[in-house]
N, C-alpha and C. Protein backbone atom coordinates (compact mmCIF):
# COMPACT_ATOMS: atom_id res chain seq x y z
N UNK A 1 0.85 -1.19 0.00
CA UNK A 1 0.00 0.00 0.00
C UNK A 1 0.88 1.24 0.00
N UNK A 2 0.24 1.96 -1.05
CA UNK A 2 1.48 3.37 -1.39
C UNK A 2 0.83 4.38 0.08
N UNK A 3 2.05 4.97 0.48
CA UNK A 3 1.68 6.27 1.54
C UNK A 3 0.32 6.87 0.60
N UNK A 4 0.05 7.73 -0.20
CA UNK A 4 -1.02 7.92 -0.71
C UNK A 4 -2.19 7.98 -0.49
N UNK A 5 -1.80 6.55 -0.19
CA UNK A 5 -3.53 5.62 -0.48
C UNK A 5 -3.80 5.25 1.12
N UNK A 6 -2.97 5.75 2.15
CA UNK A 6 -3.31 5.53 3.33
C UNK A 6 -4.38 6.52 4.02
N UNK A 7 -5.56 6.04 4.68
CA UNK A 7 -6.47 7.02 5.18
C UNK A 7 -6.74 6.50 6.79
N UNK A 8 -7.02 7.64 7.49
CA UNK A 8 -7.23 7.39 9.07
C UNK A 8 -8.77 8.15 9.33
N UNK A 9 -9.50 7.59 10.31
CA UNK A 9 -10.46 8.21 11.01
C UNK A 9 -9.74 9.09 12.46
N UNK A 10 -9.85 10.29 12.51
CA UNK A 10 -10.01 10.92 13.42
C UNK A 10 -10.85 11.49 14.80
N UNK A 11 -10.83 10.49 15.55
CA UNK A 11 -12.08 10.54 16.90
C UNK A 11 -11.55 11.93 17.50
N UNK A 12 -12.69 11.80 18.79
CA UNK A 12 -12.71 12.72 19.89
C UNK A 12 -12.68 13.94 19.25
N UNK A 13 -13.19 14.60 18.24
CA UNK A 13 -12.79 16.74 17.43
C UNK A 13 -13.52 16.94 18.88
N UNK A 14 -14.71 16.85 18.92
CA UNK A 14 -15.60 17.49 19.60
C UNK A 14 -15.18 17.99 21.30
N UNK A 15 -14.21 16.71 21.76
CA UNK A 15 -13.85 16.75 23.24
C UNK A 15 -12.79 18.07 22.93
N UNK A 16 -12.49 18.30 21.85
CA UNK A 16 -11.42 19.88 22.21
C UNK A 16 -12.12 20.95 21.37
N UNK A 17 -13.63 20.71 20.77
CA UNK A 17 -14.18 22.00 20.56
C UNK A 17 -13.25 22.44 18.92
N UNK A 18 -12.26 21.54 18.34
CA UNK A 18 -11.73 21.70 17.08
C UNK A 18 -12.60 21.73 15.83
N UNK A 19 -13.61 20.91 16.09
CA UNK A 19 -14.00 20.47 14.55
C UNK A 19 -14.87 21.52 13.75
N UNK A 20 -15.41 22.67 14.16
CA UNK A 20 -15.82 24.06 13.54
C UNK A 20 -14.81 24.51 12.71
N UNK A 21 -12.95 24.04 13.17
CA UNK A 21 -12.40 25.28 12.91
C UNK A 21 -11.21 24.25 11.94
N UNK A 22 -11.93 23.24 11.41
CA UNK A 22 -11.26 22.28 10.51
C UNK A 22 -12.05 22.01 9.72
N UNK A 23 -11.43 21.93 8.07
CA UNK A 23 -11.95 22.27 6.77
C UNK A 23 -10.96 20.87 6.15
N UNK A 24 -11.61 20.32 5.02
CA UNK A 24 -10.76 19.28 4.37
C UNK A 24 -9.82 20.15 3.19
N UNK A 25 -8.70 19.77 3.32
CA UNK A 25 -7.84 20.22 3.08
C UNK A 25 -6.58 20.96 4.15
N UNK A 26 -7.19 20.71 5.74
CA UNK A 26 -6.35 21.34 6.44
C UNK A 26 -5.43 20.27 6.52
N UNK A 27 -3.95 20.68 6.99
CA UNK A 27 -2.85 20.04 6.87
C UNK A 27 -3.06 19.49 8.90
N UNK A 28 -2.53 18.48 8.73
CA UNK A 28 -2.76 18.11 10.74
C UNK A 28 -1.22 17.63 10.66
N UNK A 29 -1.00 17.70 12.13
CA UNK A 29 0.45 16.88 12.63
C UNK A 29 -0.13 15.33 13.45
N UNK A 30 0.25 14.59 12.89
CA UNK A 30 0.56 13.21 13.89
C UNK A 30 1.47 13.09 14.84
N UNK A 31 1.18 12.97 16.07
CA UNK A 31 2.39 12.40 17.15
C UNK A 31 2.52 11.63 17.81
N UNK A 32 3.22 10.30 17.97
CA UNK A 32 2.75 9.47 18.91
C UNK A 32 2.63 9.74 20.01
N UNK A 33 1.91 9.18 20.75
CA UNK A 33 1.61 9.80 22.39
C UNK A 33 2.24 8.41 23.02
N UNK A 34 3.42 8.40 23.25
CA UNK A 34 4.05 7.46 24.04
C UNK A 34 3.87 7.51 25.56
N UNK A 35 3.30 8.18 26.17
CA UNK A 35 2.65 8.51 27.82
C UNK A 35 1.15 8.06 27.47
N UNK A 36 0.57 7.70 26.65
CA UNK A 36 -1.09 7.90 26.73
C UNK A 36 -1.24 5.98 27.41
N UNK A 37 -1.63 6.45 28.70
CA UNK A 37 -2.14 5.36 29.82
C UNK A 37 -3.21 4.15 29.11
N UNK A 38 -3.74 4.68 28.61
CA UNK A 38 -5.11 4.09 27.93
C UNK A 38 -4.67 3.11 26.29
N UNK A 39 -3.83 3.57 25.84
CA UNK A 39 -3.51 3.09 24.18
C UNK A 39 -1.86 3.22 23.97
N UNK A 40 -1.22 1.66 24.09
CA UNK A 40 -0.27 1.68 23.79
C UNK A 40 0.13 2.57 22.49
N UNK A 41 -0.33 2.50 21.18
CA UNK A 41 -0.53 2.93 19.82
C UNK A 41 -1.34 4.17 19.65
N UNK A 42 -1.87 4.68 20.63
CA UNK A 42 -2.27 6.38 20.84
C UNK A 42 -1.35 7.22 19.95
N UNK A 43 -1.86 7.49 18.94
CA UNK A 43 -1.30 8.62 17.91
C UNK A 43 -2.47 10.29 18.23
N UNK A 44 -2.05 11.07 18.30
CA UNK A 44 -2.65 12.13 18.40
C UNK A 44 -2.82 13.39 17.56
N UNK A 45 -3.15 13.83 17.43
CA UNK A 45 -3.60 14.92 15.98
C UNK A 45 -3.81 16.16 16.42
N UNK A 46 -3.02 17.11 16.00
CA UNK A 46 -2.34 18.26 16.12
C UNK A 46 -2.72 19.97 15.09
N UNK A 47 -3.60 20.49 15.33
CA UNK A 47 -3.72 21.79 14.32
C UNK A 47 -3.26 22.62 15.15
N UNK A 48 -2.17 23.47 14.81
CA UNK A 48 -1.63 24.81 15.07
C UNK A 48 -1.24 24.94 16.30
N UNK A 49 -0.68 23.71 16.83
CA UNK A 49 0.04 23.21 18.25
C UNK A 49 -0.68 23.06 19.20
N UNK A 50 -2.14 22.55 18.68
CA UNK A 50 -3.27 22.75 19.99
C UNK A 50 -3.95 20.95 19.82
N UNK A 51 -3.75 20.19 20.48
CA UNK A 51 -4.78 18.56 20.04
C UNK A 51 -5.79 18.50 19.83
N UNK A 52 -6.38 18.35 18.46
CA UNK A 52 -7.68 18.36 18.11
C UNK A 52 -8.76 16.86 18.27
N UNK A 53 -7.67 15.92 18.66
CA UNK A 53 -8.18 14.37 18.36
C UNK A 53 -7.14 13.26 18.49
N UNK A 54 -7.67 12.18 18.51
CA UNK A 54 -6.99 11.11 18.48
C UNK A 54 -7.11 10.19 17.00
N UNK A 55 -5.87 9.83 16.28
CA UNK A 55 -6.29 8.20 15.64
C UNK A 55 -7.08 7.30 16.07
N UNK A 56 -7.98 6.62 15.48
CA UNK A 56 -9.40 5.95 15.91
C UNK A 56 -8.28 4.66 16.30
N UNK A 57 -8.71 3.63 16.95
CA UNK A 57 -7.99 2.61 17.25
C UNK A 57 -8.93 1.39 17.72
N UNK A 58 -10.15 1.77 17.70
CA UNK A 58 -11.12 0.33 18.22
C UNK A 58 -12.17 0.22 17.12
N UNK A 59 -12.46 -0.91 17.17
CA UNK A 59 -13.33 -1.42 15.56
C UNK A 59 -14.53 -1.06 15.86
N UNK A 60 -15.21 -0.45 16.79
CA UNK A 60 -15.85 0.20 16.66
C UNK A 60 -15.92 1.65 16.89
N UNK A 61 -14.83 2.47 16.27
CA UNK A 61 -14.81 4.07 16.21
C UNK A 61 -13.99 4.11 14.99
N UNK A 62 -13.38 3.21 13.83
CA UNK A 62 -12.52 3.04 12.95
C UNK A 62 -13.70 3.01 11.66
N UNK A 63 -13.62 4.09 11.12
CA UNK A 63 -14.28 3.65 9.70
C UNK A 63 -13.93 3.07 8.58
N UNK A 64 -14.41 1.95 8.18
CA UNK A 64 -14.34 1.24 7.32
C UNK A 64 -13.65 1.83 5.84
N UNK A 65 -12.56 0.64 5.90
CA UNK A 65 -11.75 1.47 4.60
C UNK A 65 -10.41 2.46 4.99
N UNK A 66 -10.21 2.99 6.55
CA UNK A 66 -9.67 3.66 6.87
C UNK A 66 -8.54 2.69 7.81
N UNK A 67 -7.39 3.02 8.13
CA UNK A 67 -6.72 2.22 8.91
C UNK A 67 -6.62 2.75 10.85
N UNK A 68 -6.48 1.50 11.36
CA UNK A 68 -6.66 2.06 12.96
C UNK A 68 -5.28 2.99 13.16
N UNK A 69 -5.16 3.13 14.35
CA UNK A 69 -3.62 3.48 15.02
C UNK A 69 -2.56 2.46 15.22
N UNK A 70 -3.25 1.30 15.27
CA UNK A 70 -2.38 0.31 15.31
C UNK A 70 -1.30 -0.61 14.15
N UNK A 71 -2.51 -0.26 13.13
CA UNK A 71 -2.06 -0.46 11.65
C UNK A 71 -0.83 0.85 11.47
N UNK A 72 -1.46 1.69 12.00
CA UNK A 72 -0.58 3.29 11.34
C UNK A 72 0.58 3.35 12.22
N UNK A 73 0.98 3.01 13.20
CA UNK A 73 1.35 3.48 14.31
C UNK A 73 3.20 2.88 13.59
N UNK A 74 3.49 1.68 13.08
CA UNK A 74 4.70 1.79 12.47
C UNK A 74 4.91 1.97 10.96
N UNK A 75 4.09 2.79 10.79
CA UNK A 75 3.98 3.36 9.21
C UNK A 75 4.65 4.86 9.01
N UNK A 76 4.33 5.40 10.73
CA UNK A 76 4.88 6.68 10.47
C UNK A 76 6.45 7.14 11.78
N UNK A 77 7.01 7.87 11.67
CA UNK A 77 7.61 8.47 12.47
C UNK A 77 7.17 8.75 13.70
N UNK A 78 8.13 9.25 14.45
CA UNK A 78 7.27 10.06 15.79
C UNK A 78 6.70 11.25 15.52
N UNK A 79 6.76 11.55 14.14
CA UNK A 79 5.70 12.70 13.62
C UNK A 79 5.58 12.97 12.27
N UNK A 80 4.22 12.80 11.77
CA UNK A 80 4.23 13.12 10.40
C UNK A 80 2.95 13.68 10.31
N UNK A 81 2.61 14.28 9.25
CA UNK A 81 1.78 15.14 8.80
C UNK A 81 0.22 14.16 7.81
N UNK A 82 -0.89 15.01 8.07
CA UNK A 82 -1.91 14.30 7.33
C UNK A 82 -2.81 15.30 6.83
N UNK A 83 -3.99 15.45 5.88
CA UNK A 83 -4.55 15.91 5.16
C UNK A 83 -6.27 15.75 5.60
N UNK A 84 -6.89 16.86 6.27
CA UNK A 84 -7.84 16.37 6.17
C UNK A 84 -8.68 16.38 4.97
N UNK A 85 -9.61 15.17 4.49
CA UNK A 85 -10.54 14.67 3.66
C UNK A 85 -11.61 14.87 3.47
N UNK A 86 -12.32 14.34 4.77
CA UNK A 86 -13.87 14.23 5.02
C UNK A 86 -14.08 14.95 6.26
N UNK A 87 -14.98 15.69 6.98
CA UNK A 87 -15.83 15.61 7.75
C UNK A 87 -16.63 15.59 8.32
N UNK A 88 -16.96 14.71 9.59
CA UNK A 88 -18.37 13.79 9.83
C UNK A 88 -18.91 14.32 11.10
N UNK A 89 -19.16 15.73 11.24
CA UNK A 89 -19.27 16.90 12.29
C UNK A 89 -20.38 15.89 13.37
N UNK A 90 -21.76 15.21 12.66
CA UNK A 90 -22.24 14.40 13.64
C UNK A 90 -21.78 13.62 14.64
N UNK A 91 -20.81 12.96 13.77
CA UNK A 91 -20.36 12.11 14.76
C UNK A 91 -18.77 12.31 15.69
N UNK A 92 -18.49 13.48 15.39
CA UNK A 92 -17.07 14.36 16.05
C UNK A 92 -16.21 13.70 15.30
N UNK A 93 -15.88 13.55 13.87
CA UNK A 93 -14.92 12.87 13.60
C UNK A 93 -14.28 13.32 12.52
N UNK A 94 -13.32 12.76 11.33
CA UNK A 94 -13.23 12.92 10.07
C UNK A 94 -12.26 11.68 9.70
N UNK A 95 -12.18 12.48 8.29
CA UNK A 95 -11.23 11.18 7.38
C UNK A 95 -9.89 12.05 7.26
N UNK A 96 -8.80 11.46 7.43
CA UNK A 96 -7.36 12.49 7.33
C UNK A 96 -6.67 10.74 5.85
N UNK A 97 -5.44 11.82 5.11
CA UNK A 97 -5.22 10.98 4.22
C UNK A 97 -3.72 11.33 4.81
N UNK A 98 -2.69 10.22 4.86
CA UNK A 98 -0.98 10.61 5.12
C UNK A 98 -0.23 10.79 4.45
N UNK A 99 0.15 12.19 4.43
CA UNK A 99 0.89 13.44 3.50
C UNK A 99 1.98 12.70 3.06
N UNK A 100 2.21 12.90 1.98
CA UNK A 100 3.99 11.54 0.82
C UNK A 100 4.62 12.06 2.72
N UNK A 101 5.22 11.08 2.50
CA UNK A 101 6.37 10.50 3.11
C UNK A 101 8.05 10.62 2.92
N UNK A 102 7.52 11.42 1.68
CA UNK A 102 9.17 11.09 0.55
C UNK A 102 9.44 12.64 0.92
């Protein structure tokens, strides 16, 4: 699978009040959250140095077609960049795609 063609669901917008102020096409930072108590593979999502969300990571908050955190989690660095796609304001979420790699 080409970097490209990789896509993530983005949980929790709503718990930081982000998702008004995110448009597809905004650029996000990925970081692993190597302290996060709860999710070994906790990747976290980043607009303008403020956390907007987490990488989805349970099969039921992972949309179909999209890869978890766990899949992603040695795909990327301890930080890389993503694209948002879609978003699914009902349900606090979106689709992010992972920016070339190269």
């Amino acid at each position: 699978m080409e970097d490209k063609n990789i896509y993530m669901t983005v949980n929790h917008l709503g718990n930081y009040e982000s998702i008004s102020f995110l448009k597809p096409g905004d650029r996000l930072i990925l970081k692993k959250d190597r302290n996060n108590v709860y999710d070994d593979e906790a990747i976290a999502v980043y607009k303008d140095e403020a956390r907007c969300g987490y990488v989805a990571n349970s099969v039921h908050s992972v949309a179909r077609g999209t890869c978890s955190a766990g899949r992603l989690y040695d795909r990327i660095g301890d930080e890389s960049e993503c694209l948002v796609r879609f978003i699914m304001a009902e349900e606090g979420s979106l689709i992010a795609q992972l920016a070339d790699q190269g």
